[in-house]
C-alpha atoms as a PDB file:
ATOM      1  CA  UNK A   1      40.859   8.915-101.856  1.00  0.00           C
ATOM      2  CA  UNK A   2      41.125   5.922-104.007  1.00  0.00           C
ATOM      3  CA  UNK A   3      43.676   3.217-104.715  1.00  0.00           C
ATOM      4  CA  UNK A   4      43.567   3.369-108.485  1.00  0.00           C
ATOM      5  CA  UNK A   5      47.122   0.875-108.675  1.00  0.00           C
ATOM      6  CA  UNK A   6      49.308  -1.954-106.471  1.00  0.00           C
ATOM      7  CA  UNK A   7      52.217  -2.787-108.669  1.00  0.00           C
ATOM      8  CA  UNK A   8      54.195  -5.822-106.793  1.00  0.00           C
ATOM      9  CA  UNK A   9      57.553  -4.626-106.997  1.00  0.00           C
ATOM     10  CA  UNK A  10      59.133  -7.832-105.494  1.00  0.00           C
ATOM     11  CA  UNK A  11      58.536 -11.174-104.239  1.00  0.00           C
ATOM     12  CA  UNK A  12      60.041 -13.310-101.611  1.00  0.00           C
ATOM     13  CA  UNK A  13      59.661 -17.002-101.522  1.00  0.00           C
ATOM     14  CA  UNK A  14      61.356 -16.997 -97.591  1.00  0.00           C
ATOM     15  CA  UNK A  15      60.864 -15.289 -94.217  1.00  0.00           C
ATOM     16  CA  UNK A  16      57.947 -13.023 -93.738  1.00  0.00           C
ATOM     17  CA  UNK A  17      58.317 -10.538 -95.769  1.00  0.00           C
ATOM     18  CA  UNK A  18      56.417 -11.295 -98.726  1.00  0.00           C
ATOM     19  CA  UNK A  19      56.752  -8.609-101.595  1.00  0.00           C
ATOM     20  CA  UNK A  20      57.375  -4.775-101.815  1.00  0.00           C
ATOM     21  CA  UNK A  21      54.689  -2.722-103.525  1.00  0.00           C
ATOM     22  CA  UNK A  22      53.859   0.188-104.806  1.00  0.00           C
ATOM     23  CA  UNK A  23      50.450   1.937-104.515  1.00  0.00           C
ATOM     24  CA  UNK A  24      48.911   4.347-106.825  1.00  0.00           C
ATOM     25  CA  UNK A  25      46.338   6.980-105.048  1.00  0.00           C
ATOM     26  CA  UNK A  26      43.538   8.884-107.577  1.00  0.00           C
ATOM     27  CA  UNK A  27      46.226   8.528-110.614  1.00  0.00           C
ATOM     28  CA  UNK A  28      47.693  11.237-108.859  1.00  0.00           C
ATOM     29  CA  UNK A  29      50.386   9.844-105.790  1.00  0.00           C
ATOM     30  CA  UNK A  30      52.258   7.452-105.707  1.00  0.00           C
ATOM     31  CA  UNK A  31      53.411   5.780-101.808  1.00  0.00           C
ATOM     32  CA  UNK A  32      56.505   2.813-102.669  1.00  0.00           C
ATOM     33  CA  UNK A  33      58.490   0.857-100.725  1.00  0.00           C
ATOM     34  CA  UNK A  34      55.299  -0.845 -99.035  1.00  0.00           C
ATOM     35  CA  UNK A  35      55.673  -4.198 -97.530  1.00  0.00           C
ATOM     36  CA  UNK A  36      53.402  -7.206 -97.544  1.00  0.00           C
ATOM     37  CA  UNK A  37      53.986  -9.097 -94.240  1.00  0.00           C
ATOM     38  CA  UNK A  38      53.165 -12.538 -93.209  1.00  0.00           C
ATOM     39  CA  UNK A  39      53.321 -13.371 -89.550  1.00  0.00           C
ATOM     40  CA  UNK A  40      51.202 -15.602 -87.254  1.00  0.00           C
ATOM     41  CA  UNK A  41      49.390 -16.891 -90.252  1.00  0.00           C
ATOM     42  CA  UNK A  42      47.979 -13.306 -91.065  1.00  0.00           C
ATOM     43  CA  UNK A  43      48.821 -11.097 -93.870  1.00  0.00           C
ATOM     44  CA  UNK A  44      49.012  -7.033 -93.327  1.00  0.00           C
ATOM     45  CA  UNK A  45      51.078  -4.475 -94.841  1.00  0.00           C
ATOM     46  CA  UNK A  46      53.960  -2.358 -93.420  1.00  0.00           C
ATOM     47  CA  UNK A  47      54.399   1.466 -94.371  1.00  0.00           C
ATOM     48  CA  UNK A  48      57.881   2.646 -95.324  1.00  0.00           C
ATOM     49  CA  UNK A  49      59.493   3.935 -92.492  1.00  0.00           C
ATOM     50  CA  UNK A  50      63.046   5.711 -91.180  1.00  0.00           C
ATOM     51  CA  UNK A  51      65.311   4.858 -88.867  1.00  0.00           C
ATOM     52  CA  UNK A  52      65.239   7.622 -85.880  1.00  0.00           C
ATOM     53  CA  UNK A  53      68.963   8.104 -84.330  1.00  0.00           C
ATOM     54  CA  UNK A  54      68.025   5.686 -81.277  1.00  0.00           C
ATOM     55  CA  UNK A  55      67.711   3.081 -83.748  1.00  0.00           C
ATOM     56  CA  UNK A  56      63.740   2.945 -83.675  1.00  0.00           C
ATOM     57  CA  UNK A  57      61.870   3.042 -86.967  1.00  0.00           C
ATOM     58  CA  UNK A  58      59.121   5.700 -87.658  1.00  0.00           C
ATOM     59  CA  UNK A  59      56.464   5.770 -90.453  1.00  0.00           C
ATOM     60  CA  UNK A  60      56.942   8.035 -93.207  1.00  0.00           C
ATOM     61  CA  UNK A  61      53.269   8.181 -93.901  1.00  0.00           C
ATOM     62  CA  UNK A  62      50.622   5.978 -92.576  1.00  0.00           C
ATOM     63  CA  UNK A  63      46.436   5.851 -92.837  1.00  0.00           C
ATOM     64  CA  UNK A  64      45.262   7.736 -90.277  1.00  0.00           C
ATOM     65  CA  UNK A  65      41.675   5.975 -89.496  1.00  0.00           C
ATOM     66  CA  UNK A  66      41.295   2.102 -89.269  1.00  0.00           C
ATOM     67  CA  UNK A  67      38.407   2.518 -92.544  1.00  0.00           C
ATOM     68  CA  UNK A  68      41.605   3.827 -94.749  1.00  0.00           C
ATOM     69  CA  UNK A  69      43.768   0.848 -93.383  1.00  0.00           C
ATOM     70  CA  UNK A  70      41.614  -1.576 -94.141  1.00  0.00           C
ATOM     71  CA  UNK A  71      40.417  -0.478 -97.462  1.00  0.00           C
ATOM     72  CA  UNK A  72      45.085  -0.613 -98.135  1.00  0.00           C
ATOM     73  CA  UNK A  73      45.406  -3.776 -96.628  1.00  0.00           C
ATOM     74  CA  UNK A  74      42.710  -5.317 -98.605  1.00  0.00           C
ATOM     75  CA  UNK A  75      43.561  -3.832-101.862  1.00  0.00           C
ATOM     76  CA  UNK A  76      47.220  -4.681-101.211  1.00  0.00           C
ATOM     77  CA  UNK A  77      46.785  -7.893-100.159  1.00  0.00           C
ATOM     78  CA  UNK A  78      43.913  -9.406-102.356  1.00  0.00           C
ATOM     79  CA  UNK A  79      46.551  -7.510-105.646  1.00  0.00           C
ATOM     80  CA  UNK A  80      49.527  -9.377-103.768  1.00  0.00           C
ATOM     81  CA  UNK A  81      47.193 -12.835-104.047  1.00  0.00           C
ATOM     82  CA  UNK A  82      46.091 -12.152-107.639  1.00  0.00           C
ATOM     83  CA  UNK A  83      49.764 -12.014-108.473  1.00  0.00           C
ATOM     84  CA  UNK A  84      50.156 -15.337-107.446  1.00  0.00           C
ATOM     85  CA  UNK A  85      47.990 -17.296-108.616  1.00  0.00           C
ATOM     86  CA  UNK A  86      48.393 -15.459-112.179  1.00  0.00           C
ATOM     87  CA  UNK A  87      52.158 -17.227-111.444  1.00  0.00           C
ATOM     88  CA  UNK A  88      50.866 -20.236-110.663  1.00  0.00           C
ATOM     89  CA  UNK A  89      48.535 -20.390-113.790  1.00  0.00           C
ATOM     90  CA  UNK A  90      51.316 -19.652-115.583  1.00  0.00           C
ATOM     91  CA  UNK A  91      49.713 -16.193-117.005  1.00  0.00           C
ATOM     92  CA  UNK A  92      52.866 -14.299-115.957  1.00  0.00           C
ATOM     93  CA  UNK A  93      56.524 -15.749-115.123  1.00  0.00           C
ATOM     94  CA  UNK A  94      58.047 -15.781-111.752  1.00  0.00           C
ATOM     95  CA  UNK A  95      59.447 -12.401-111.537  1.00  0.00           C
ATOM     96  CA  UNK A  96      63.103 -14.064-110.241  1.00  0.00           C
ATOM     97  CA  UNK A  97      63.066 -14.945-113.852  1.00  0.00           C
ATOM     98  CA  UNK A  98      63.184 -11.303-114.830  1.00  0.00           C
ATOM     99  CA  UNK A  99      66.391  -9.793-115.558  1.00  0.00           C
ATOM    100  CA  UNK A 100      65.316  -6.901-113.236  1.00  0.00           C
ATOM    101  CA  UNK A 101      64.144  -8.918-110.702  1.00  0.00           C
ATOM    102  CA  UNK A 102      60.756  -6.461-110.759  1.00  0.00           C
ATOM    103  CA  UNK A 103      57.526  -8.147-111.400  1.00  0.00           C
ATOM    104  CA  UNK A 104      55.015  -6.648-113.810  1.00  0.00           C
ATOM    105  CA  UNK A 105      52.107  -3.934-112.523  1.00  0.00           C
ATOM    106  CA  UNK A 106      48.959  -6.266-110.751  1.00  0.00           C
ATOM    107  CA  UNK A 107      46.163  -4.788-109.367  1.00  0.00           C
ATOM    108  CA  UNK A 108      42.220  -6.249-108.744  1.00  0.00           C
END
């Protein structure tokens, strides 16, 4: 399975959570709702999840060998970096600036 697309959905300037993507598998599937999470001074993404009945949360779908996880949290994360400095090199506005409030699809 490959990632073929990360679109960065949202950005956050505050707090650790630092944008919601969406990932594209083999052109085929497409997982949203994914967060990029920045805690302890390392970056790792968060699978969309449910809230059970005794309040716990529950991944909807997850990778299911630590090869697949790292091959998401790298493409995620190095997409989620691209996307900024592409901001901050003024190639693509601040997505707060949209009217949406969506950014534009980035992926390596």
């Amino acid at each position: 399975m490959e990632i073929t697309d990360v679109k960065i959905r949202k950005i956050f300037d505050e707090g650790p959570m630092k944008a919601v993507v969406s990932i594209t598998f083999d052109n085929m599937l497409a997982l949203h709702d994914v967060k990029v999470i920045n805690a302890r001074d390392k970056f790792f993404v968060v699978m969309p999840s449910r809230k059970n009945p005794d309040g716990t949360f529950r991944d909807i779908i997850h990778p299911i060998n630590a090869t697949m996880r790292t091959m998401l949290e790298d493409t995620v994360i190095n997409a989620y970096f691209k996307y900024l400095k592409d901001i901050e090199d003024g190639i693509i506005p601040h997505p707060n600036s949209y009217k949406e409030g969506y950014a534009e699809a980035y992926a390596d």
